[in-house]
PDB file of N, CA and C in Angstrom:
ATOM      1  N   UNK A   1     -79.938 -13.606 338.066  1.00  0.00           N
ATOM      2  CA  UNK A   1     -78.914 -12.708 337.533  1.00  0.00           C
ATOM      3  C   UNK A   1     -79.218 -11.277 337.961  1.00  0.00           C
ATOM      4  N   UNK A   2     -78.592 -10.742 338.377  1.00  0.00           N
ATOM      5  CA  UNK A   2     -78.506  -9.000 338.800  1.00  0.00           C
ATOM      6  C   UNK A   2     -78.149  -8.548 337.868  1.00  0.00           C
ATOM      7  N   UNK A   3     -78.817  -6.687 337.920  1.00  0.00           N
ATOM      8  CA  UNK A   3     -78.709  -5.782 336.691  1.00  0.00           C
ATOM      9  C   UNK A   3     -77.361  -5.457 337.108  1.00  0.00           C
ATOM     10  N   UNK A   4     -77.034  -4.986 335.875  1.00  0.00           N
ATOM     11  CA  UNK A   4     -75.641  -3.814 336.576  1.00  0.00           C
ATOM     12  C   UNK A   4     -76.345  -2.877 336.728  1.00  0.00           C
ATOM     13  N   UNK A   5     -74.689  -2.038 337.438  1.00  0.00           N
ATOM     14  CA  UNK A   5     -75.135  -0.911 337.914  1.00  0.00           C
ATOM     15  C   UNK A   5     -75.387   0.127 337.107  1.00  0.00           C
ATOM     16  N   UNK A   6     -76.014   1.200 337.026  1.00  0.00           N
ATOM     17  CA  UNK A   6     -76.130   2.044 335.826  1.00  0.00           C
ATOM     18  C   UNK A   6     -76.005   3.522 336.007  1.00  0.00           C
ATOM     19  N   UNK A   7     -75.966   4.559 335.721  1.00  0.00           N
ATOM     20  CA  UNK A   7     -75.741   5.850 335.957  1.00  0.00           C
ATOM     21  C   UNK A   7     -74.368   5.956 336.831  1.00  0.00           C
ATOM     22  N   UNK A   8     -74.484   7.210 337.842  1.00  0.00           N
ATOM     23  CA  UNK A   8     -73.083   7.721 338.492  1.00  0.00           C
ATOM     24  C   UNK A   8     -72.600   6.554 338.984  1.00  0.00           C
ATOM     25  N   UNK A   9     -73.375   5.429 339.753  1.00  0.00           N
ATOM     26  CA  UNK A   9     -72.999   4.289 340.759  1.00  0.00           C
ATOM     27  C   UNK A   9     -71.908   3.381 339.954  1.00  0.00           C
ATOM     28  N   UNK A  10     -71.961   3.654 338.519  1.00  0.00           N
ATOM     29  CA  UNK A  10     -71.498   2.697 337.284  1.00  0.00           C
ATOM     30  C   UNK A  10     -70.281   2.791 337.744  1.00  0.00           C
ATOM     31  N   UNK A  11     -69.945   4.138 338.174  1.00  0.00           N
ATOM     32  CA  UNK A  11     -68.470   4.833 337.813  1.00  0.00           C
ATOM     33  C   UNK A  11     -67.295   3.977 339.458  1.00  0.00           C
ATOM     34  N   UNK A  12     -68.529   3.884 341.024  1.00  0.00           N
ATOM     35  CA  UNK A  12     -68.145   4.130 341.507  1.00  0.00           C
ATOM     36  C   UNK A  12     -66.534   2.520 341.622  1.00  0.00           C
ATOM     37  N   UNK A  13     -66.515   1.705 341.526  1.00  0.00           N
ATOM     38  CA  UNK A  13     -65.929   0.837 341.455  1.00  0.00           C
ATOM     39  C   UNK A  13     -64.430   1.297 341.412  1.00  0.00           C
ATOM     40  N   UNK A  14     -64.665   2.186 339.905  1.00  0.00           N
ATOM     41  CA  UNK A  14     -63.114   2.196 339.592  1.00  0.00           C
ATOM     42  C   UNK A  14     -62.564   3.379 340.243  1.00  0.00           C
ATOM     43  N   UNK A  15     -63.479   4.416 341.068  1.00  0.00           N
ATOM     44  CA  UNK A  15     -63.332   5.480 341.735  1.00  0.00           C
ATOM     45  C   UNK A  15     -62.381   4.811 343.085  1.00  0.00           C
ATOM     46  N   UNK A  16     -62.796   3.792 343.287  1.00  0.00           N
ATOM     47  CA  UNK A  16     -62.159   3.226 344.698  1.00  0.00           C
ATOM     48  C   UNK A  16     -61.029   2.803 344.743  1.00  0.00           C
ATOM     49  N   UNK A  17     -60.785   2.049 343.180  1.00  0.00           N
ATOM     50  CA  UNK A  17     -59.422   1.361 342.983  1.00  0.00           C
ATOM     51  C   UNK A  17     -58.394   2.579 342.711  1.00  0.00           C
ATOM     52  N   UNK A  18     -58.911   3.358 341.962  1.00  0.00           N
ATOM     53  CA  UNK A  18     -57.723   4.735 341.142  1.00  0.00           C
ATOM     54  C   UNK A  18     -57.741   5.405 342.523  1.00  0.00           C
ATOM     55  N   UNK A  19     -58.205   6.029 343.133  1.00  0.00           N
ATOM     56  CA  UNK A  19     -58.284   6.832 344.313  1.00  0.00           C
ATOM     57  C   UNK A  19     -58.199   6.044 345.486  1.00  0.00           C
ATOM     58  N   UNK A  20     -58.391   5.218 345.891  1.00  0.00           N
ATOM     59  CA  UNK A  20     -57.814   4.554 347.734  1.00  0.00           C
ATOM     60  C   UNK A  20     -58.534   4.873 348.014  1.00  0.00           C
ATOM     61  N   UNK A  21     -59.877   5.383 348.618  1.00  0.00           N
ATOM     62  CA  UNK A  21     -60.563   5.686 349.578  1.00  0.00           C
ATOM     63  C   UNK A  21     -62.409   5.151 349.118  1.00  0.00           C
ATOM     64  N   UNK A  22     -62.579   4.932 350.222  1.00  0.00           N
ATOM     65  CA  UNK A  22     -64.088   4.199 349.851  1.00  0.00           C
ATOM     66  C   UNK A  22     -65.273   4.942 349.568  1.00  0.00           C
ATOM     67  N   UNK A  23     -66.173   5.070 348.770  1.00  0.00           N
ATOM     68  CA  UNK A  23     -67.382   6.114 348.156  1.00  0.00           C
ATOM     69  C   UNK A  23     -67.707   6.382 349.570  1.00  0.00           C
ATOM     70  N   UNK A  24     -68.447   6.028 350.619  1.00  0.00           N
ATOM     71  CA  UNK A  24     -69.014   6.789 351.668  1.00  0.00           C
ATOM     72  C   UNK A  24     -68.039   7.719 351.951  1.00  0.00           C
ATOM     73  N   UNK A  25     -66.440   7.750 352.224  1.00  0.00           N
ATOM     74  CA  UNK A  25     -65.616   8.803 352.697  1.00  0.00           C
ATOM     75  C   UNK A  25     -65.632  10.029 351.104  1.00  0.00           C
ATOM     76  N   UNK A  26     -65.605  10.080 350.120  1.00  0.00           N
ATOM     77  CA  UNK A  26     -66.279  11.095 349.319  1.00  0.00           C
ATOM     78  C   UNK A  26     -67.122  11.515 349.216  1.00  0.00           C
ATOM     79  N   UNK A  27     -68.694  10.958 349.490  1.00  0.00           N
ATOM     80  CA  UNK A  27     -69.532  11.327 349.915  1.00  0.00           C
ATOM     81  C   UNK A  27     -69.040  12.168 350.475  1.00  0.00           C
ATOM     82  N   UNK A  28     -69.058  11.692 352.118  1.00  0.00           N
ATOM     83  CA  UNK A  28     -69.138  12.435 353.563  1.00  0.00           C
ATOM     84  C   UNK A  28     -67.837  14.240 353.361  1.00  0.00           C
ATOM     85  N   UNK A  29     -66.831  14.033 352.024  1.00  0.00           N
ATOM     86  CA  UNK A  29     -66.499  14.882 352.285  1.00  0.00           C
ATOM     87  C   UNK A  29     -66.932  15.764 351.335  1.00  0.00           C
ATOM     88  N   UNK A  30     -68.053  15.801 350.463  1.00  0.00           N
ATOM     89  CA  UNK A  30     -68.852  16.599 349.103  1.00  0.00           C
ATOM     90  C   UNK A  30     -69.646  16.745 350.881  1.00  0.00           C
ATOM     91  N   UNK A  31     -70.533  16.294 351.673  1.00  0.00           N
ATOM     92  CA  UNK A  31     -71.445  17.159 352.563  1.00  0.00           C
ATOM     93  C   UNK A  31     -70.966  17.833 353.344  1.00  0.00           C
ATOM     94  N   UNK A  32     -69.820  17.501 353.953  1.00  0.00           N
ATOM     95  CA  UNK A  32     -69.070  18.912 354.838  1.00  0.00           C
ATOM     96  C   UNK A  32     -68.415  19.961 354.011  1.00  0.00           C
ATOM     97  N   UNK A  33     -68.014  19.847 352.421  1.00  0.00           N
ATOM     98  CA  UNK A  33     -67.651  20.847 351.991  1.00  0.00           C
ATOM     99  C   UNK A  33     -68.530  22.554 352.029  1.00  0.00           C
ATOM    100  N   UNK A  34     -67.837  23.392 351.675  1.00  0.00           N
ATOM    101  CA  UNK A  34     -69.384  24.623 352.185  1.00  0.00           C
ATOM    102  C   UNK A  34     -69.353  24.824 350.610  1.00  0.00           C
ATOM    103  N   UNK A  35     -68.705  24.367 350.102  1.00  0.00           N
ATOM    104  CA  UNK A  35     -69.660  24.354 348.687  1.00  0.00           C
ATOM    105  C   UNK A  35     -71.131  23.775 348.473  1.00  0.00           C
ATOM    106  N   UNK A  36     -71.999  24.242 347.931  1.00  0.00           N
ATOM    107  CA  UNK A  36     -73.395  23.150 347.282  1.00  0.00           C
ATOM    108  C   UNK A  36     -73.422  23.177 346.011  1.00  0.00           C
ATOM    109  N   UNK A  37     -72.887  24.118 345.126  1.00  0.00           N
ATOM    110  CA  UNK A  37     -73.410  23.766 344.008  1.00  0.00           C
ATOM    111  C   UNK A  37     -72.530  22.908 343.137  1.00  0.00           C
ATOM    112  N   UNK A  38     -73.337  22.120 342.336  1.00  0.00           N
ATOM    113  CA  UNK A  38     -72.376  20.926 341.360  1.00  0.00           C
ATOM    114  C   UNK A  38     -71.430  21.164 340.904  1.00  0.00           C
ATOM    115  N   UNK A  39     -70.795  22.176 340.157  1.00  0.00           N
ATOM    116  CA  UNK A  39     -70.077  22.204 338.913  1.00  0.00           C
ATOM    117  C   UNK A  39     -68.679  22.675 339.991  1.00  0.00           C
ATOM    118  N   UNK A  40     -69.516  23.580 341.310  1.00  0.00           N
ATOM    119  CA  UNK A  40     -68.210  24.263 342.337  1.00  0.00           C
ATOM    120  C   UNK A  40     -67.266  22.361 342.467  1.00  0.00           C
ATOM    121  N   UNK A  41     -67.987  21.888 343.253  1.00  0.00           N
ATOM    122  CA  UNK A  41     -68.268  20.660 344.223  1.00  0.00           C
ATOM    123  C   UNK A  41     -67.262  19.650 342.677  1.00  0.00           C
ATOM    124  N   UNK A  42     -67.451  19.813 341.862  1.00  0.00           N
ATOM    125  CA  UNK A  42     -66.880  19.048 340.924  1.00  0.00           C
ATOM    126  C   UNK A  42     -65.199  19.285 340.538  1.00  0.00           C
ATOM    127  N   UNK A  43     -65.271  20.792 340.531  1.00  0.00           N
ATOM    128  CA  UNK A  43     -64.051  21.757 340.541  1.00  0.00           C
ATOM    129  C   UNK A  43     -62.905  21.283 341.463  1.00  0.00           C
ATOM    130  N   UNK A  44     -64.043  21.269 342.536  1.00  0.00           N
ATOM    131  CA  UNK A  44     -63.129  21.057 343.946  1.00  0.00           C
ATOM    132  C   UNK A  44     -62.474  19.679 344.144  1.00  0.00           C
ATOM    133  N   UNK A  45     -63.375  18.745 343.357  1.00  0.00           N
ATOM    134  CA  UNK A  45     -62.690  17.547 343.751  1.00  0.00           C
ATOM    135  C   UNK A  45     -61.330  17.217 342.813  1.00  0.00           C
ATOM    136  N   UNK A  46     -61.716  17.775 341.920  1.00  0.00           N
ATOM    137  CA  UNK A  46     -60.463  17.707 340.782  1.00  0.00           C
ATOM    138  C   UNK A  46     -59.501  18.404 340.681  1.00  0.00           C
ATOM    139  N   UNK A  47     -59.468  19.147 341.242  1.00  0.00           N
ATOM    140  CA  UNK A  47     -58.411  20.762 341.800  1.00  0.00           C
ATOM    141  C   UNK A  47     -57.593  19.839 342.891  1.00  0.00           C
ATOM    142  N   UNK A  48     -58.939  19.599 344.280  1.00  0.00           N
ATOM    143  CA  UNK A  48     -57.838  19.387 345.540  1.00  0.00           C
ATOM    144  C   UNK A  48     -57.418  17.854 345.593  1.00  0.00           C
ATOM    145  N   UNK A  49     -58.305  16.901 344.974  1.00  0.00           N
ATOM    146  CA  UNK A  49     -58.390  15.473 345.045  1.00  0.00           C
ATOM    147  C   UNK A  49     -57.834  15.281 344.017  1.00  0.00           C
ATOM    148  N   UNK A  50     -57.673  15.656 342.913  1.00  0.00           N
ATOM    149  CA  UNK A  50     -57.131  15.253 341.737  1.00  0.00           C
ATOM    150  C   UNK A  50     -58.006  14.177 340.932  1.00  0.00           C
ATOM    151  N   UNK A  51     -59.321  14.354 341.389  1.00  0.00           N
ATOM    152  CA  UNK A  51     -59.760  13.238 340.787  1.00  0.00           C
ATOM    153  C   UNK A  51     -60.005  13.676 338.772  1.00  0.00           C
ATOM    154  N   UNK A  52     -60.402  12.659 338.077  1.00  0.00           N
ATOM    155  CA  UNK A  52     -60.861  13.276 337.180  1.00  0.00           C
ATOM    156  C   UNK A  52     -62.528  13.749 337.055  1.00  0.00           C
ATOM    157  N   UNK A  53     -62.752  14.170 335.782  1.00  0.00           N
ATOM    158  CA  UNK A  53     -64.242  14.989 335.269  1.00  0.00           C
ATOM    159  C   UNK A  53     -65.279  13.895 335.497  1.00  0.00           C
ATOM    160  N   UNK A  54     -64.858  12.927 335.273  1.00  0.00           N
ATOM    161  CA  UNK A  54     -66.184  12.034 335.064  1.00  0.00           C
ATOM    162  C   UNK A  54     -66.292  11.198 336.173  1.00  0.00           C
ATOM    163  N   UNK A  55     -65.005  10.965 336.970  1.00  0.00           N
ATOM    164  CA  UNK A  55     -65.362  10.606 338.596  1.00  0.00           C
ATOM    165  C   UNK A  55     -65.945  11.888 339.431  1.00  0.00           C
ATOM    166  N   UNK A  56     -65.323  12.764 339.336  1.00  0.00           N
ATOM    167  CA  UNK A  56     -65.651  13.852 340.533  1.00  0.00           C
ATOM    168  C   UNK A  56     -67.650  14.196 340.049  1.00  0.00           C
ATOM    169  N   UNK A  57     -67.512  13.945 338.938  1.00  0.00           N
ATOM    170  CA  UNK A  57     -69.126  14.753 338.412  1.00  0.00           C
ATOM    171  C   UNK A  57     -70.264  13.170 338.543  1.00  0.00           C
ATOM    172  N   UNK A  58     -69.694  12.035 338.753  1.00  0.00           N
ATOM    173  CA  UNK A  58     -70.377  11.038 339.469  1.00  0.00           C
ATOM    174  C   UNK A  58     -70.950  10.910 340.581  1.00  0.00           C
ATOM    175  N   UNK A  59     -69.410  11.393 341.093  1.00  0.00           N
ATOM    176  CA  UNK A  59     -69.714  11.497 343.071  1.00  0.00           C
ATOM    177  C   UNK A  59     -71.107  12.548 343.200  1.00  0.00           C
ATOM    178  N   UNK A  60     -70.676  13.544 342.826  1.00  0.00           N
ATOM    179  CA  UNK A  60     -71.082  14.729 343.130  1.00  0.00           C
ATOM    180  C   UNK A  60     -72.941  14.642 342.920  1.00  0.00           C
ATOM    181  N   UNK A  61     -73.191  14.025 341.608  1.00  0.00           N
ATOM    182  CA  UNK A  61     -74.200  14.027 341.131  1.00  0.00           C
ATOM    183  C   UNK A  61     -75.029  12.597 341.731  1.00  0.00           C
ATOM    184  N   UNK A  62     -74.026  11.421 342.191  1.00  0.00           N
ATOM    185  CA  UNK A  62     -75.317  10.503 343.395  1.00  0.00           C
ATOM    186  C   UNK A  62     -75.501  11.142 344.488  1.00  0.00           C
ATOM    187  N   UNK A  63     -74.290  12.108 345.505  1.00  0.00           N
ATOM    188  CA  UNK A  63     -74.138  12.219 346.366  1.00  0.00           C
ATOM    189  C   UNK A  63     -75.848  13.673 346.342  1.00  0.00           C
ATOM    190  N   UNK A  64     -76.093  14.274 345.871  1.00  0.00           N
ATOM    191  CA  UNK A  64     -76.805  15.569 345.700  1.00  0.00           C
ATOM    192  C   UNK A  64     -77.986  14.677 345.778  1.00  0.00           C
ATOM    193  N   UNK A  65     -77.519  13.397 344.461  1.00  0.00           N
ATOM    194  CA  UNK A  65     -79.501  13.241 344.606  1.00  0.00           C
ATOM    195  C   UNK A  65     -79.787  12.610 345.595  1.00  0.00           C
ATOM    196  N   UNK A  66     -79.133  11.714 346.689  1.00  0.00           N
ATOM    197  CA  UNK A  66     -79.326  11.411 347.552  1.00  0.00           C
ATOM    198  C   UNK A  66     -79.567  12.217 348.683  1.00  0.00           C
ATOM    199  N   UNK A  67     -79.509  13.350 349.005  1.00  0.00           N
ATOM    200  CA  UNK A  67     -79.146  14.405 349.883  1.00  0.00           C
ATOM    201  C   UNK A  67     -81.372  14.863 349.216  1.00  0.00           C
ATOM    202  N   UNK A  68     -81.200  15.127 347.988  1.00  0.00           N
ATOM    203  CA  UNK A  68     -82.547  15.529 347.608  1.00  0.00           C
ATOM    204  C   UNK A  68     -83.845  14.147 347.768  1.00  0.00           C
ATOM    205  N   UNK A  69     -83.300  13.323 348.229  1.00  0.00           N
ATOM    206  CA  UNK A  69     -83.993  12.421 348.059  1.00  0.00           C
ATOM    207  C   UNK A  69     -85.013  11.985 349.807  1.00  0.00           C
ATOM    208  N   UNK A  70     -83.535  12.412 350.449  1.00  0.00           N
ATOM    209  CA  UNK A  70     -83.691  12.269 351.950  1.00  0.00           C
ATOM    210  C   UNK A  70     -84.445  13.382 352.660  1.00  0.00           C
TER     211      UNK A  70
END
């Protein structure tokens, strides 16, 4: 039996179905943005993407720690 998923990754599922587009293409567009900081990067997705608070602050927050991780 596999764990679920837990933290931001929890979110990403329903991020794909409500929004059309697949987590690596949000990713890839939180690293070309010239924003870095979170809360900007969160703003932005919900302003220009329309996403909501608790998707955009998911993305934002695997996509960073992965970036800090690498």
């Amino acid at each position: 039996m596999t764990e679920p998923v837990k933290g931001p990754a929890s979110y990403f599922p329903s991020i794909e179905k409500k929004h059309g587009r697949p987590i690596a293409e949000w990713k890839d567009l939180i690293r070309t943005s010239p924003l870095t900081k979170h809360m900007e990067l969160v703003s932005w997705l919900k302003t220009e993407h329309g996403l909501g608070h608790g998707h955009a602050n998911a993305l934002v927050a695997h996509t960073l720690a992965e970036d800090r991780a690498a």
